[in-house]
C-alpha atoms as a PDB file:
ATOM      1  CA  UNK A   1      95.014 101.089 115.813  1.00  0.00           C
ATOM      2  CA  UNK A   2      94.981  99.291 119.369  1.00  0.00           C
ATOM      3  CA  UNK A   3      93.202 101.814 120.707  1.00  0.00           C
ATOM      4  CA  UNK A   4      90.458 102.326 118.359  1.00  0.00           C
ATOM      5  CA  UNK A   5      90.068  98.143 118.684  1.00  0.00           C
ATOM      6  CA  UNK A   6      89.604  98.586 122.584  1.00  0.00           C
ATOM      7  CA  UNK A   7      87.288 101.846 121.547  1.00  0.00           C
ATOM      8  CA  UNK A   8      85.266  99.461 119.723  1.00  0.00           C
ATOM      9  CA  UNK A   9      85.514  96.486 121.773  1.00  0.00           C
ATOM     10  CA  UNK A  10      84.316  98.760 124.721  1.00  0.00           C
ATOM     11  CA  UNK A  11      81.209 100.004 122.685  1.00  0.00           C
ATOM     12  CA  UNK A  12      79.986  97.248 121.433  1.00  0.00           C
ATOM     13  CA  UNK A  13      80.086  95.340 124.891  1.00  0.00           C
ATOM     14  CA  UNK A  14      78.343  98.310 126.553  1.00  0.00           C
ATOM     15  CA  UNK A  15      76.079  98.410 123.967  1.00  0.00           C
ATOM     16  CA  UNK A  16      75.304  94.883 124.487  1.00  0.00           C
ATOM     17  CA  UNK A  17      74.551  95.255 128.169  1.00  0.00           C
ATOM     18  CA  UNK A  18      74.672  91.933 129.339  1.00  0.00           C
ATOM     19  CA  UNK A  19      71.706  90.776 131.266  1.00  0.00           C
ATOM     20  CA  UNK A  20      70.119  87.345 130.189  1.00  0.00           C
ATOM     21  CA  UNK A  21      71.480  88.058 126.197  1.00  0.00           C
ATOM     22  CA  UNK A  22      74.124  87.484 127.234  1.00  0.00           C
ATOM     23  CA  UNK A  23      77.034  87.121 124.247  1.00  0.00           C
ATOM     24  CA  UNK A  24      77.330  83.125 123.910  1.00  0.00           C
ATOM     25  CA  UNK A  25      79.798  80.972 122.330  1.00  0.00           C
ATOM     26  CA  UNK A  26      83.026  78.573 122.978  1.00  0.00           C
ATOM     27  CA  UNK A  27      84.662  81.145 125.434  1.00  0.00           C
ATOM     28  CA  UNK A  28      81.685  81.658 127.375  1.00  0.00           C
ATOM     29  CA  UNK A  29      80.469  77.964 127.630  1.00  0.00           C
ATOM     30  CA  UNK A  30      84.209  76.979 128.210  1.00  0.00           C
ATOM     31  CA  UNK A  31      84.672  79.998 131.164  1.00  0.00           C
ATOM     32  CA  UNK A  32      81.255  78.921 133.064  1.00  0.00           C
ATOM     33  CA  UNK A  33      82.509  75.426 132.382  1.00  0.00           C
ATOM     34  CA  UNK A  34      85.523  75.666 133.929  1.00  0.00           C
ATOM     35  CA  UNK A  35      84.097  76.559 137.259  1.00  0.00           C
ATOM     36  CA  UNK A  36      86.349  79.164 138.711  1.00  0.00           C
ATOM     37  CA  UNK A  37      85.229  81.134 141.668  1.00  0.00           C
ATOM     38  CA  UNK A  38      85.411  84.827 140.071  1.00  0.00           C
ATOM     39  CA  UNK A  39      83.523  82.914 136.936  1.00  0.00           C
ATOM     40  CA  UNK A  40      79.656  84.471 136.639  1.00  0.00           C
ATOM     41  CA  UNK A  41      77.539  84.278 133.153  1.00  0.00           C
ATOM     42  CA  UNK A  42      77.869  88.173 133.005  1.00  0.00           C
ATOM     43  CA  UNK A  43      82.053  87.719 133.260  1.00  0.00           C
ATOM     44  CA  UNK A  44      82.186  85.218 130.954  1.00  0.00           C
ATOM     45  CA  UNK A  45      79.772  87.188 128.503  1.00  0.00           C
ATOM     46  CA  UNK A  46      81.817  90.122 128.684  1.00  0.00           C
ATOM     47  CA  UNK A  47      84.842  88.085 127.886  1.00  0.00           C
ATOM     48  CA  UNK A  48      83.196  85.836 124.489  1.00  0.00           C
ATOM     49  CA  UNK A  49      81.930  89.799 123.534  1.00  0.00           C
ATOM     50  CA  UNK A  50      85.780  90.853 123.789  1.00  0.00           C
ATOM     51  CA  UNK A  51      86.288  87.606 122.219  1.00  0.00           C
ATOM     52  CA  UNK A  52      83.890  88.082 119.020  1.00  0.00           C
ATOM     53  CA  UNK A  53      85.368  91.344 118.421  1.00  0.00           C
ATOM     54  CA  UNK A  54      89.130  90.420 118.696  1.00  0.00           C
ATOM     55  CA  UNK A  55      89.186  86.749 117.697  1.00  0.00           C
ATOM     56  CA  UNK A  56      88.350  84.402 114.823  1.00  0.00           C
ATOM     57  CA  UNK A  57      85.364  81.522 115.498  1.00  0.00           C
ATOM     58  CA  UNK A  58      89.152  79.454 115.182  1.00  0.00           C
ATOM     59  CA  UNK A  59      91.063  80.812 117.229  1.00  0.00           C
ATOM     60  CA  UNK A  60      88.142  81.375 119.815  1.00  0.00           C
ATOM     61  CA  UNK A  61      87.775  77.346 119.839  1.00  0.00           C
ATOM     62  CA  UNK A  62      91.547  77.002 120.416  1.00  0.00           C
ATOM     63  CA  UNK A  63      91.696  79.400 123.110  1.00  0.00           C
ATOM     64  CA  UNK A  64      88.515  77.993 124.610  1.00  0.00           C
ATOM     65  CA  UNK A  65      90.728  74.809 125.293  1.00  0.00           C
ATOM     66  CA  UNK A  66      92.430  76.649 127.113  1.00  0.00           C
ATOM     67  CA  UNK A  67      90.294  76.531 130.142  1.00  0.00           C
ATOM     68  CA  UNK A  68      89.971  72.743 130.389  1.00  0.00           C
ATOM     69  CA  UNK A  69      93.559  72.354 129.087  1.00  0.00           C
ATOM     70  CA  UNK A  70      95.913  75.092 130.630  1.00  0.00           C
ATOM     71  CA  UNK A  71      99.140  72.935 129.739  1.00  0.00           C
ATOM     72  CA  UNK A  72      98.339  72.975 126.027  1.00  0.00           C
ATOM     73  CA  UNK A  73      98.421  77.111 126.251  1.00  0.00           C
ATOM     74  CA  UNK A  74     101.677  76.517 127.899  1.00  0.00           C
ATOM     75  CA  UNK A  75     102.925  74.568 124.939  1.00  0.00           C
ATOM     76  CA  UNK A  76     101.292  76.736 122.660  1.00  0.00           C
ATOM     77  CA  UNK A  77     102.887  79.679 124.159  1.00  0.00           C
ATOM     78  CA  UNK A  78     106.733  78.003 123.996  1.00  0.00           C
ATOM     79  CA  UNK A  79     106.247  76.758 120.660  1.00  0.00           C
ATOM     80  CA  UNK A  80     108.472  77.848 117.878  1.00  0.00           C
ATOM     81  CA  UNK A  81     106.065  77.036 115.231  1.00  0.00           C
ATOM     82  CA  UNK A  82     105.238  80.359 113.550  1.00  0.00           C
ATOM     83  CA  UNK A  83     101.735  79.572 113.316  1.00  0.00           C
ATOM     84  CA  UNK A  84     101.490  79.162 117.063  1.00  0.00           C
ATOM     85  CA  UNK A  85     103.534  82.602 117.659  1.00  0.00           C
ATOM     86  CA  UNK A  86     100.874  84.395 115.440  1.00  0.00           C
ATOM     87  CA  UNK A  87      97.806  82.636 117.458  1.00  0.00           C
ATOM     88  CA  UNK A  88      99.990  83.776 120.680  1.00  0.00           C
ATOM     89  CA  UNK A  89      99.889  87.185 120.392  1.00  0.00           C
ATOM     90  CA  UNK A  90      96.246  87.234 118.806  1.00  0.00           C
ATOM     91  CA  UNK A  91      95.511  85.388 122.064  1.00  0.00           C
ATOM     92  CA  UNK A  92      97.749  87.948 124.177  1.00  0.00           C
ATOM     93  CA  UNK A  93      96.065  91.039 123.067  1.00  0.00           C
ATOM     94  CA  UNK A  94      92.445  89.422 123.141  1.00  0.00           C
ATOM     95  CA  UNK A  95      93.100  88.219 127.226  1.00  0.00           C
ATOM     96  CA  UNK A  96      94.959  92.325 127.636  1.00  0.00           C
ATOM     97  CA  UNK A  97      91.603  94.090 126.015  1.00  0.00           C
ATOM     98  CA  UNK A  98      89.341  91.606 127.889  1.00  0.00           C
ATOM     99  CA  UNK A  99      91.321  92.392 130.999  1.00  0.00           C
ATOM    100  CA  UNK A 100      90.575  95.780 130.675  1.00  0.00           C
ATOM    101  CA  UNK A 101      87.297  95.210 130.075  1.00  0.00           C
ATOM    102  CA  UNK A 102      85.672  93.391 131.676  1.00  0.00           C
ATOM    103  CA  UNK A 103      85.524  93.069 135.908  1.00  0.00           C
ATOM    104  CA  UNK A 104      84.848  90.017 138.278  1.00  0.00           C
ATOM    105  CA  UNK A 105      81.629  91.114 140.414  1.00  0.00           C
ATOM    106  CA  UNK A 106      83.501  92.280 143.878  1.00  0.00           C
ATOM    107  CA  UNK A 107      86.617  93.137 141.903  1.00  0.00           C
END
């Protein structure tokens, strides 16, 4: 099942291509935003794509908090609440597949 996810994941972000459509939304806004060296539009495009294919708009706003907010992914990640253990490894497997995926320019 994972691998026909990452299949898909991988299509649809080649498909997309990039360029100045690039895929928009909280991940992307919050990844330029955060203003990391390896951070370009066409990462953080290739990361919201991942992101659209692997995450809910919710849980794409929560992890987008991340980035301006990396102690709350800490607590989210040590939490016991069930809720946040199911949002954890939702989040894990999106940031794996979009690891794979997609490459800093230089990288």
């Amino acid at each position: 099942m994972r691998y026909f996810l990452m299949i898909g994941a991988v299509a649809s972000v080649a498909a997309c291509g990039g360029g100045s459509r690039g895929a928009t939304g909280d991940i992307s806004q919050a990844c330029l935003e955060a203003d990391r060296r390896a951070a370009s539009p066409a990462l953080c495009s290739c990361v919201q794509q991942v992101a659209n294919q692997s995450l809910s708009n919710g849980d794409q706003a929560r992890a987008a908090a991340f980035f301006s907010e990396p102690q709350l992914a800490q607590d989210t990640r040590q939490s016991d609440r069930r809720s946040d253990e199911r949002f954890w490894d939702r989040y894990k497997a999106f940031t794996e597949l979009a690891s794979q995926i997609c490459q800093p320019a230089g990288a």
